[in-house]
N, C-alpha and C. Protein backbone atom coordinates (compact mmCIF):
# COMPACT_ATOMS: atom_id res chain seq x y z
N UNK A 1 101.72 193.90 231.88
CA UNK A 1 101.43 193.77 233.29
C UNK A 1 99.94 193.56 233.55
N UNK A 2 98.85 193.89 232.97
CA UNK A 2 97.75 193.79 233.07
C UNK A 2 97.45 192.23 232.66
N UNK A 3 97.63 192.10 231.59
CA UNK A 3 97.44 190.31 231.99
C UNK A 3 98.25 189.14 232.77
N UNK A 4 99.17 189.71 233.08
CA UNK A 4 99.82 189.35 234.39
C UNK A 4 98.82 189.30 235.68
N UNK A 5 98.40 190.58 235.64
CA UNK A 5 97.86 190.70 236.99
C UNK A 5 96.46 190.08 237.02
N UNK A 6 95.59 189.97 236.02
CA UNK A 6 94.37 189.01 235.32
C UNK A 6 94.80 188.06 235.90
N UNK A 7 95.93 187.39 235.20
CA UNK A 7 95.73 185.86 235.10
C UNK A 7 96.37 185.70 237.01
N UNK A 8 96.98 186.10 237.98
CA UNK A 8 96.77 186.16 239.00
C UNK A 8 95.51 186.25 239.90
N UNK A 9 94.49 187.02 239.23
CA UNK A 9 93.82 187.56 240.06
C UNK A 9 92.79 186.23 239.85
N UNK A 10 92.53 185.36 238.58
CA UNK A 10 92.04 184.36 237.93
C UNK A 10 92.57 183.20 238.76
N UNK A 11 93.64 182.60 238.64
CA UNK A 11 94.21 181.99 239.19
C UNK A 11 94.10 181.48 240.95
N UNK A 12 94.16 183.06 241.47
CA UNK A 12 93.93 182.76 242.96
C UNK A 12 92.49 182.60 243.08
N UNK A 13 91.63 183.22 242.15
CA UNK A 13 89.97 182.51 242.20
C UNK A 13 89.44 181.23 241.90
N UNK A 14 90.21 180.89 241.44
CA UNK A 14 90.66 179.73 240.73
C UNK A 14 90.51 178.30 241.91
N UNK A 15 91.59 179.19 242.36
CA UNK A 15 92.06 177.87 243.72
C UNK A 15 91.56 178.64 244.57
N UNK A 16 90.23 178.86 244.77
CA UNK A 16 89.20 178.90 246.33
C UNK A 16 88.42 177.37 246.45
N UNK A 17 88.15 177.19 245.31
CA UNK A 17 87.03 175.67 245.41
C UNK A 17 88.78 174.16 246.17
N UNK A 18 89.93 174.43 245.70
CA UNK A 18 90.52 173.72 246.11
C UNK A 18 91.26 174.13 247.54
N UNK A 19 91.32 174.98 247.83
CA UNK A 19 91.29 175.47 249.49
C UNK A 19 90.49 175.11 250.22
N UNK A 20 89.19 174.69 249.63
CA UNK A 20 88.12 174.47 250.62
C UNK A 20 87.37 173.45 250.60
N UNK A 21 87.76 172.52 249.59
CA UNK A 21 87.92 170.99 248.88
C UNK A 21 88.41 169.93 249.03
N UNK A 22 90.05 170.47 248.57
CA UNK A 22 90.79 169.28 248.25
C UNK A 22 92.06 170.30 248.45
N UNK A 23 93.05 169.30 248.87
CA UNK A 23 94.47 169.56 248.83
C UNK A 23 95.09 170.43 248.14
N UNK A 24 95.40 169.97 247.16
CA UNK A 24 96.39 170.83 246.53
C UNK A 24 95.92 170.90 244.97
N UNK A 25 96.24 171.59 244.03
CA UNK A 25 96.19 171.20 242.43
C UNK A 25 97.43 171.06 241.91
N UNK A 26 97.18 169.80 240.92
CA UNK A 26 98.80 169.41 240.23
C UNK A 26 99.02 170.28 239.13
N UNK A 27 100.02 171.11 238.92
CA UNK A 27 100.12 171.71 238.12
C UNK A 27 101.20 171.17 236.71
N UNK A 28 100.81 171.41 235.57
CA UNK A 28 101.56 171.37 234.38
C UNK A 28 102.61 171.32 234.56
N UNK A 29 103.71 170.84 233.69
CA UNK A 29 105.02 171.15 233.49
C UNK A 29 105.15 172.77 233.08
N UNK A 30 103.89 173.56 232.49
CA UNK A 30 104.65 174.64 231.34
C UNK A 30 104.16 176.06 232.52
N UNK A 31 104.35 177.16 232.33
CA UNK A 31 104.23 178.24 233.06
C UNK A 31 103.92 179.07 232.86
N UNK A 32 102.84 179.89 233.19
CA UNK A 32 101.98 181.18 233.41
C UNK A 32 102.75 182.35 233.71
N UNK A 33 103.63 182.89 232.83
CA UNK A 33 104.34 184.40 233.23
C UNK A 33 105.41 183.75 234.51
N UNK A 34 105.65 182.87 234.47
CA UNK A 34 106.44 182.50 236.40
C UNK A 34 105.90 181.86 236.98
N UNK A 35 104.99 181.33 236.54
CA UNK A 35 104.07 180.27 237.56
C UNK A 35 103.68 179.62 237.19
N UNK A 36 103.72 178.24 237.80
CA UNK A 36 103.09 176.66 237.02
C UNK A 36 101.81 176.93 236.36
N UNK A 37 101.58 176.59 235.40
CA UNK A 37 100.42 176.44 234.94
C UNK A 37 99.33 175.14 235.45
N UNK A 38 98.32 176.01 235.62
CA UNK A 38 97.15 174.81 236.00
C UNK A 38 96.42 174.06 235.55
N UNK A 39 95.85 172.92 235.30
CA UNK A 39 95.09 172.39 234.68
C UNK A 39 93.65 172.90 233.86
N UNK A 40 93.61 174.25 233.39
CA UNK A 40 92.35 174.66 233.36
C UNK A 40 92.56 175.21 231.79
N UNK A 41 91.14 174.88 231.37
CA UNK A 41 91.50 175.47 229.89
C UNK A 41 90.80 177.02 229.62
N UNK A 42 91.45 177.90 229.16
CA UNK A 42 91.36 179.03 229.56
C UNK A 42 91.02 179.60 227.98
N UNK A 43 90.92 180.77 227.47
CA UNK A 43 90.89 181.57 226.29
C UNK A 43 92.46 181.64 225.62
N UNK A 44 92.25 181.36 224.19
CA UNK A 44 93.39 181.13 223.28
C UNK A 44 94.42 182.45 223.90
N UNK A 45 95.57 181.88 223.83
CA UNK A 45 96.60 183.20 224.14
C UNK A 45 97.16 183.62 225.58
N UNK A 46 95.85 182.70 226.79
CA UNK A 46 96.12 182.98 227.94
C UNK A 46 96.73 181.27 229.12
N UNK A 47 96.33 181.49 229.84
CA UNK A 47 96.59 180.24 230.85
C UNK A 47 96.87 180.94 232.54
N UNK A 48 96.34 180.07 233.29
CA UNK A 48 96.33 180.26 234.84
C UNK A 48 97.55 179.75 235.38
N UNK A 49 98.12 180.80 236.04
CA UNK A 49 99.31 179.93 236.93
C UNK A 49 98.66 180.08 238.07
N UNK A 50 99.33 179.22 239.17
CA UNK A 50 99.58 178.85 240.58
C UNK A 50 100.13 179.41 241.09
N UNK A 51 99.84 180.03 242.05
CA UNK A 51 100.35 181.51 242.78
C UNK A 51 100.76 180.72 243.79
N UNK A 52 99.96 179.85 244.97
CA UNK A 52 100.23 179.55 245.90
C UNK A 52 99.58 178.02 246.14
N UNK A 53 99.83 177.06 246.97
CA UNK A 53 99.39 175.76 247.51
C UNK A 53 98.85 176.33 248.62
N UNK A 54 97.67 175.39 249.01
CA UNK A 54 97.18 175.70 250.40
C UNK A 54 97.84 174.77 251.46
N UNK A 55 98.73 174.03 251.15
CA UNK A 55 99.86 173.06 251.86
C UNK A 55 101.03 174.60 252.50
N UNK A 56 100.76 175.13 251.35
CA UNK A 56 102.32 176.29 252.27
C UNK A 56 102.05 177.54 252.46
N UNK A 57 100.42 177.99 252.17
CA UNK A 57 100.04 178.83 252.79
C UNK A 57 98.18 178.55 253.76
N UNK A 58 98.77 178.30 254.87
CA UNK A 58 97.81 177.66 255.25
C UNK A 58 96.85 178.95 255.54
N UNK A 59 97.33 180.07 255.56
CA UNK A 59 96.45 181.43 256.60
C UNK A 59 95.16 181.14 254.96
N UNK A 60 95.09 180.72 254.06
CA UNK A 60 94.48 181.04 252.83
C UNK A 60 92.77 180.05 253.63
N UNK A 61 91.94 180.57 253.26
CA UNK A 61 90.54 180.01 253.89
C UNK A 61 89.47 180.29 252.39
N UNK A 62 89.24 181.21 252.17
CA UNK A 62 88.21 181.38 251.13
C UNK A 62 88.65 182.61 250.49
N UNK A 63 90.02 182.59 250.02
CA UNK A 63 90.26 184.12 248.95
C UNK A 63 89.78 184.26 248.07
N UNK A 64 89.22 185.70 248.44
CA UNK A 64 88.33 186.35 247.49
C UNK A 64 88.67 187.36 246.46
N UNK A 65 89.70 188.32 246.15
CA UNK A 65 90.37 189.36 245.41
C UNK A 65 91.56 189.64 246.06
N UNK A 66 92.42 190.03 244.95
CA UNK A 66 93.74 190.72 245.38
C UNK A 66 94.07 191.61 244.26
N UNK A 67 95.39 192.36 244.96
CA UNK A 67 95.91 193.24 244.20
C UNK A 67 97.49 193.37 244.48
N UNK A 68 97.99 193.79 242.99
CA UNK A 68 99.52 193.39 242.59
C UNK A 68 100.15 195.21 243.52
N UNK A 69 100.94 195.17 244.21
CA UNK A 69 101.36 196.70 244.35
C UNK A 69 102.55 196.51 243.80
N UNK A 70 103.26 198.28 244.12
CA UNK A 70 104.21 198.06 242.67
C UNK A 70 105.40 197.45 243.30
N UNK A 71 105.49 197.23 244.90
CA UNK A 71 106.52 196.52 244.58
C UNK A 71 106.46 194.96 245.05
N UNK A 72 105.85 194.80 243.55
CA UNK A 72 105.55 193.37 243.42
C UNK A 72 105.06 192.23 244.73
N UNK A 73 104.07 192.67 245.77
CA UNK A 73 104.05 191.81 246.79
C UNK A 73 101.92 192.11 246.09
N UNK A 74 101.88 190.87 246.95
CA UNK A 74 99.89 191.07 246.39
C UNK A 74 99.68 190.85 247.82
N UNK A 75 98.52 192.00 247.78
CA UNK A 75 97.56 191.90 249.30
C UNK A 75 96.46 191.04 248.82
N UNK A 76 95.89 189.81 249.72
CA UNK A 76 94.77 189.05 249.10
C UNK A 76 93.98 189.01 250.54
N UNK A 77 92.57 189.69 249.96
CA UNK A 77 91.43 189.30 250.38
C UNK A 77 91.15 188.18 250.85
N UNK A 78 91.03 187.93 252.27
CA UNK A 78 90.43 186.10 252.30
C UNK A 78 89.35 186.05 253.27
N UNK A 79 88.02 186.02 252.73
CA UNK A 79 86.72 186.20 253.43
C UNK A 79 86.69 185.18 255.13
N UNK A 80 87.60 184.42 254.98
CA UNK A 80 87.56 183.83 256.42
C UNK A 80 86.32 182.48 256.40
N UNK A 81 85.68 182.53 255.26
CA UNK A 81 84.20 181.95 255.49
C UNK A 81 82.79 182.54 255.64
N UNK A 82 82.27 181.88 256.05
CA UNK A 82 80.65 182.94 256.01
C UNK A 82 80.30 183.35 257.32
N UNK A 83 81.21 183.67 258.04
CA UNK A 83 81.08 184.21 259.17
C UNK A 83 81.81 185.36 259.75
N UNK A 84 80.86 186.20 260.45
CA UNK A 84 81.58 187.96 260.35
C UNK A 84 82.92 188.00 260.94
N UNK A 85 83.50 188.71 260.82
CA UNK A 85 85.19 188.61 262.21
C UNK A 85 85.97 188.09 261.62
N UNK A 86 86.03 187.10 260.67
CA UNK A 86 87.07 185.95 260.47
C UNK A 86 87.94 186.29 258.95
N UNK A 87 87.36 187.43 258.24
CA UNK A 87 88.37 187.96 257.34
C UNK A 87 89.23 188.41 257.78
N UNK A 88 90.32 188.41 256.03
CA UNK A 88 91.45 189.21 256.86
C UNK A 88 92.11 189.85 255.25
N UNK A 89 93.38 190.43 255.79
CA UNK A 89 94.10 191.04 254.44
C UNK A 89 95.18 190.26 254.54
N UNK A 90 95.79 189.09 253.70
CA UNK A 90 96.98 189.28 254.08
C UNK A 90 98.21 189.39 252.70
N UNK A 91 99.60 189.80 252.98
CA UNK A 91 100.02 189.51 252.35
C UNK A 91 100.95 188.71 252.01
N UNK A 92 101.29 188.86 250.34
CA UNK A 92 102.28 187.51 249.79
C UNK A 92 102.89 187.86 248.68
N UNK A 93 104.19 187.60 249.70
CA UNK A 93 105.63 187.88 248.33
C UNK A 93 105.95 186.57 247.27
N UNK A 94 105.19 187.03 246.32
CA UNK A 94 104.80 185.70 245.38
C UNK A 94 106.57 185.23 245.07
N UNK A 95 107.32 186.08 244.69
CA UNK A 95 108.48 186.41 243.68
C UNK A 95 109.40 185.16 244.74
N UNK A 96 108.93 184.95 246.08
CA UNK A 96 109.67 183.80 247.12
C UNK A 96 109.28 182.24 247.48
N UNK A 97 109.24 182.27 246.36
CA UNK A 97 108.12 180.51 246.88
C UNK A 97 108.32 179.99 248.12
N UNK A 98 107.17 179.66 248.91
CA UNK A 98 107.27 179.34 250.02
C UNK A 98 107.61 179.85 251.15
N UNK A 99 107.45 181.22 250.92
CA UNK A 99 107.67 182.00 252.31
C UNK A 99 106.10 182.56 252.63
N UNK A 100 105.69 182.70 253.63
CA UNK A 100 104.02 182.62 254.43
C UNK A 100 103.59 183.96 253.56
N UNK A 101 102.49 183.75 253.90
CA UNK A 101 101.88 184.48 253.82
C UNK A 101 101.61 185.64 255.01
N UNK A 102 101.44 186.99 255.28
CA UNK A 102 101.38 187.88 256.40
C UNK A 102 99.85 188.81 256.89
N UNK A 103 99.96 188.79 257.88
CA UNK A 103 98.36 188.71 258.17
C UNK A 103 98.48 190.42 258.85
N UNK A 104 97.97 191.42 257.56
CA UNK A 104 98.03 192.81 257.83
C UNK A 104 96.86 193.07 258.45
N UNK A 105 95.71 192.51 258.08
CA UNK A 105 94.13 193.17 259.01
C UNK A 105 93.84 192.11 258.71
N UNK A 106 93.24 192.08 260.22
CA UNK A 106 92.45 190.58 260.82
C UNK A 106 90.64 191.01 260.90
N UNK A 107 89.98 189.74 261.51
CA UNK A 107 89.09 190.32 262.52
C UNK A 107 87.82 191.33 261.32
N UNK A 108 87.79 190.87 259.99
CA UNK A 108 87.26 191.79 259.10
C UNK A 108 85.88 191.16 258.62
N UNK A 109 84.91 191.93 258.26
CA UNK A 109 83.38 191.48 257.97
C UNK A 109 83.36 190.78 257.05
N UNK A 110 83.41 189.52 256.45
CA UNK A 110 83.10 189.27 255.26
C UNK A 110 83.79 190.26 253.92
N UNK A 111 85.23 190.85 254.08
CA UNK A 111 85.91 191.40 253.06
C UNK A 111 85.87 190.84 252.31
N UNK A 112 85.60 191.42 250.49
CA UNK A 112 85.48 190.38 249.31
C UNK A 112 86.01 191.04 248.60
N UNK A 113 86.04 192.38 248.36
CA UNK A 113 86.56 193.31 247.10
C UNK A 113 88.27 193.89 247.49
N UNK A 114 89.22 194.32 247.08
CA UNK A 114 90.07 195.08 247.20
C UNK A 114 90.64 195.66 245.48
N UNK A 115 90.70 196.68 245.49
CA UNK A 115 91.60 197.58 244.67
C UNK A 115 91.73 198.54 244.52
N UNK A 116 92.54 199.32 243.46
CA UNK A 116 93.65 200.80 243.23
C UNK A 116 92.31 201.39 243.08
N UNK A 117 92.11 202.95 243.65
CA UNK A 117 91.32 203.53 243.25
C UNK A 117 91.96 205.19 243.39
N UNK A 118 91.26 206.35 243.13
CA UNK A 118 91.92 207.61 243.01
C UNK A 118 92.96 207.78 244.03
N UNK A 119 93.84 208.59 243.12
CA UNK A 119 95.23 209.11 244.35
C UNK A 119 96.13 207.91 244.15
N UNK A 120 96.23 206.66 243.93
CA UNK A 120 96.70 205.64 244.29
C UNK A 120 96.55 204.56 245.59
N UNK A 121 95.20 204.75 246.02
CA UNK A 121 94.82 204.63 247.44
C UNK A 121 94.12 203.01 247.24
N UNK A 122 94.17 202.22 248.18
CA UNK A 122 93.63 201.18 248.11
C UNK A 122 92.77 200.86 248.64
N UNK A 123 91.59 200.74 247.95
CA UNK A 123 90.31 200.50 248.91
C UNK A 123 89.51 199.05 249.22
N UNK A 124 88.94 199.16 250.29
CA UNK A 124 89.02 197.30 250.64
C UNK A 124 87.38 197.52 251.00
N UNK A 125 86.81 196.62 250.66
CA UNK A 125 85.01 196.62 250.51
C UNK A 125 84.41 195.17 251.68
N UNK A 126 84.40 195.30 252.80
CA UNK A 126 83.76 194.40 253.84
C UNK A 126 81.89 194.49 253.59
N UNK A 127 81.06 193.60 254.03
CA UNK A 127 79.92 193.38 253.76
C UNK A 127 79.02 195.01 254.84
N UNK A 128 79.79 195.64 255.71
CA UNK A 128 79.33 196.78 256.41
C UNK A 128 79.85 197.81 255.76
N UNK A 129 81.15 197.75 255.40
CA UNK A 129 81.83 199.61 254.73
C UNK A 129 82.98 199.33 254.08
N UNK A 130 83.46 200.17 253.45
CA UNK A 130 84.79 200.25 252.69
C UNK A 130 85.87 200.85 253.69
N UNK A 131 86.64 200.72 253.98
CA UNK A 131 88.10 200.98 253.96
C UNK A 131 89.26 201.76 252.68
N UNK A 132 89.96 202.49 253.10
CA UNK A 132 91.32 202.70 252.18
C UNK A 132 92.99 203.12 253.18
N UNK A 133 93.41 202.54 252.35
CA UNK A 133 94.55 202.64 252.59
C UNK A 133 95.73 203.13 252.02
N UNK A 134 97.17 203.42 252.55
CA UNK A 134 98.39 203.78 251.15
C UNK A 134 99.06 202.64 251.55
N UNK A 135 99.81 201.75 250.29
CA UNK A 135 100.64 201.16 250.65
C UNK A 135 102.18 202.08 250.34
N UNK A 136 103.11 201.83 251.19
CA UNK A 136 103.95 202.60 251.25
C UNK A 136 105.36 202.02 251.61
N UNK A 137 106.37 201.85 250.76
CA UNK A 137 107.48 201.38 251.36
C UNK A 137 107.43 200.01 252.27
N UNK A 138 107.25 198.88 251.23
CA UNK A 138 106.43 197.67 251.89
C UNK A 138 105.20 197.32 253.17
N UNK A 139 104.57 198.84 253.64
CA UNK A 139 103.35 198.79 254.55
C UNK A 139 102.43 199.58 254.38
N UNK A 140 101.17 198.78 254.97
CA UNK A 140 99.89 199.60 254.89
C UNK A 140 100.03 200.50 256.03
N UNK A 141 99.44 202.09 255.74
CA UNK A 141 99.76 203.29 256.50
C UNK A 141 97.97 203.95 256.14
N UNK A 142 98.09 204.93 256.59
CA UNK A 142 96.78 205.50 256.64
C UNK A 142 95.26 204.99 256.92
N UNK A 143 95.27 203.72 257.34
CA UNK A 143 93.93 203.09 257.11
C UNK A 143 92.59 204.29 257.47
N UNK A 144 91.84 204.22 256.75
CA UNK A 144 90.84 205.14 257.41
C UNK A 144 89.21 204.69 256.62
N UNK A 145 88.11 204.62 257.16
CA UNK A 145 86.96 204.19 256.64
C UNK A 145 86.36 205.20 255.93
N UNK A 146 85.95 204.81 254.75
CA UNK A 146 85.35 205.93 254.10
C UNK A 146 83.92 205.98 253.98
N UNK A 147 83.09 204.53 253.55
CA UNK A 147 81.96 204.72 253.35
C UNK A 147 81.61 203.45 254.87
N UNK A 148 80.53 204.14 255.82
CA UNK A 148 79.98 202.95 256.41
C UNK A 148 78.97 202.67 256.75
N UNK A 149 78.36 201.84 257.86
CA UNK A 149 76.43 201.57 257.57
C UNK A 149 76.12 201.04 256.19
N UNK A 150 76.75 200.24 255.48
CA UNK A 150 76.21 199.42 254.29
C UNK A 150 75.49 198.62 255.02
N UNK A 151 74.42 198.57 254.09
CA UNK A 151 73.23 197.21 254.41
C UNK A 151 74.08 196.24 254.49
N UNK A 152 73.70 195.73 256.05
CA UNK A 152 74.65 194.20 256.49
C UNK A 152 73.13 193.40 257.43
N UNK A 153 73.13 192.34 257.21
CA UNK A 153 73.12 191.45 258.16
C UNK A 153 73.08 189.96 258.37
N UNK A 154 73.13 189.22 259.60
CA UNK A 154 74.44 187.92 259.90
C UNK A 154 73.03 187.01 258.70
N UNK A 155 71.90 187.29 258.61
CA UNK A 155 71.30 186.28 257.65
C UNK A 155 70.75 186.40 256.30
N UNK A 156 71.31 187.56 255.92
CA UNK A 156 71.60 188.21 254.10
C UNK A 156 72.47 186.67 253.72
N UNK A 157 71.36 186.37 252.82
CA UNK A 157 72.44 184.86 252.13
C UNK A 157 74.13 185.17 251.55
N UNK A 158 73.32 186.21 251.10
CA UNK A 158 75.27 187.09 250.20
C UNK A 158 74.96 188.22 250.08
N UNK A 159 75.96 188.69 251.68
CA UNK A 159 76.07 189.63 252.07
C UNK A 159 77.29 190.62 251.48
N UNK A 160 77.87 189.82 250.56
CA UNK A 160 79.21 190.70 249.87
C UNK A 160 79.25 191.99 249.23
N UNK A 161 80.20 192.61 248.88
CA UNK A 161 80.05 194.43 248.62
C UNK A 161 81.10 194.19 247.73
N UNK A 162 80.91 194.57 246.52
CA UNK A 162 81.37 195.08 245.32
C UNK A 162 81.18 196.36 245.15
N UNK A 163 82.31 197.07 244.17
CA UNK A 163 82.58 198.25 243.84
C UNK A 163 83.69 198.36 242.73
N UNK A 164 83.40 199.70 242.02
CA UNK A 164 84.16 199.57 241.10
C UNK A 164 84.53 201.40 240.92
N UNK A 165 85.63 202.02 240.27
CA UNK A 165 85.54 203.24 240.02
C UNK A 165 85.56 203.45 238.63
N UNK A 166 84.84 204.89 238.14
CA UNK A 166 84.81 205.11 237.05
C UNK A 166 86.10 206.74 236.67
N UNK A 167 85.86 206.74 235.44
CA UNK A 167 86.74 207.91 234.96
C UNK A 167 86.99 208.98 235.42
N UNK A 168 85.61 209.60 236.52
CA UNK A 168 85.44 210.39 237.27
C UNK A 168 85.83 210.41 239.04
């Protein structure tokens, strides 16, 4: 499952330059765990599939991170562009080709980071503060801000917020 969720998380980074480019990417005949494989040459043993077209998910603008929950749906980060307000979370039941994508939090700062962190809690990293959440029985429940007042402002060239947790 971990390189499953790699080569997803690769994949949808993958296809930001063609979201915001060009149409679509033609994908291979052969397949990535379930998913077309893409034209990209990758490290012996691995390969990128195609999660999604920006033809059939149009809400997709500049995705930035996602994460697999367990029951199999991915929440993806999509910065909206370089302008504050216009992120969002949404999600996508990969396992259905061609069914939309769903727009759980709108209206968000420049969101770039999301993932699992203690408790099982999901935390989401905007260019002002972090967020967490539970996902629960196919919905996000608890939202609540944890860290906020991060150094932000509208003319920081890259204003993005990374984070990571350790063992502790």
């Amino acid at each position: 499952h971990a390189l499953h969720k790699l080569l997803i998380i690769i994949s949808l980074l993958v296809l930001w330059p063609s979201f915001t480019l060009a149409g679509t990417y033609q994908p291979l005949a052969n397949n990535c765990d379930g998913f077309p494989q893409l034209p990209v040459v990758s490290i012996k043993g691995t390969c990128l599939g195609l999660v999604a077209q920006r033809t059939t998910q149009p809400l997709f603008k500049m995705p930035r991170t996602l994460v697999q929950t367990a029951d199999n749906k991915l929440l993806i980060v999509d910065m909206g562009g370089w302008v504050s307000g216009r992120g969002q979370l949404l999600l996508l039941d990969y396992k259905k080709p061609g069914s939309p994508a769903k727009v759980l939090l709108s209206k968000l700062n420049l969101p770039h980071k999301i993932l699992f962190g203690p408790k099982g809690k999901i935390y989401l990293g905007e260019a002002n503060r972090i967020q967490r959440f539970e996902w629960k029985n196919g919905e996000l429940i608890n939202l609540q801000t944890v860290v906020d007042g991060l150094p932000y402002r509208a003319e920081y060239l890259h204003p993005l917020k990374n984070f990571i947790f350790d063992a502790q």
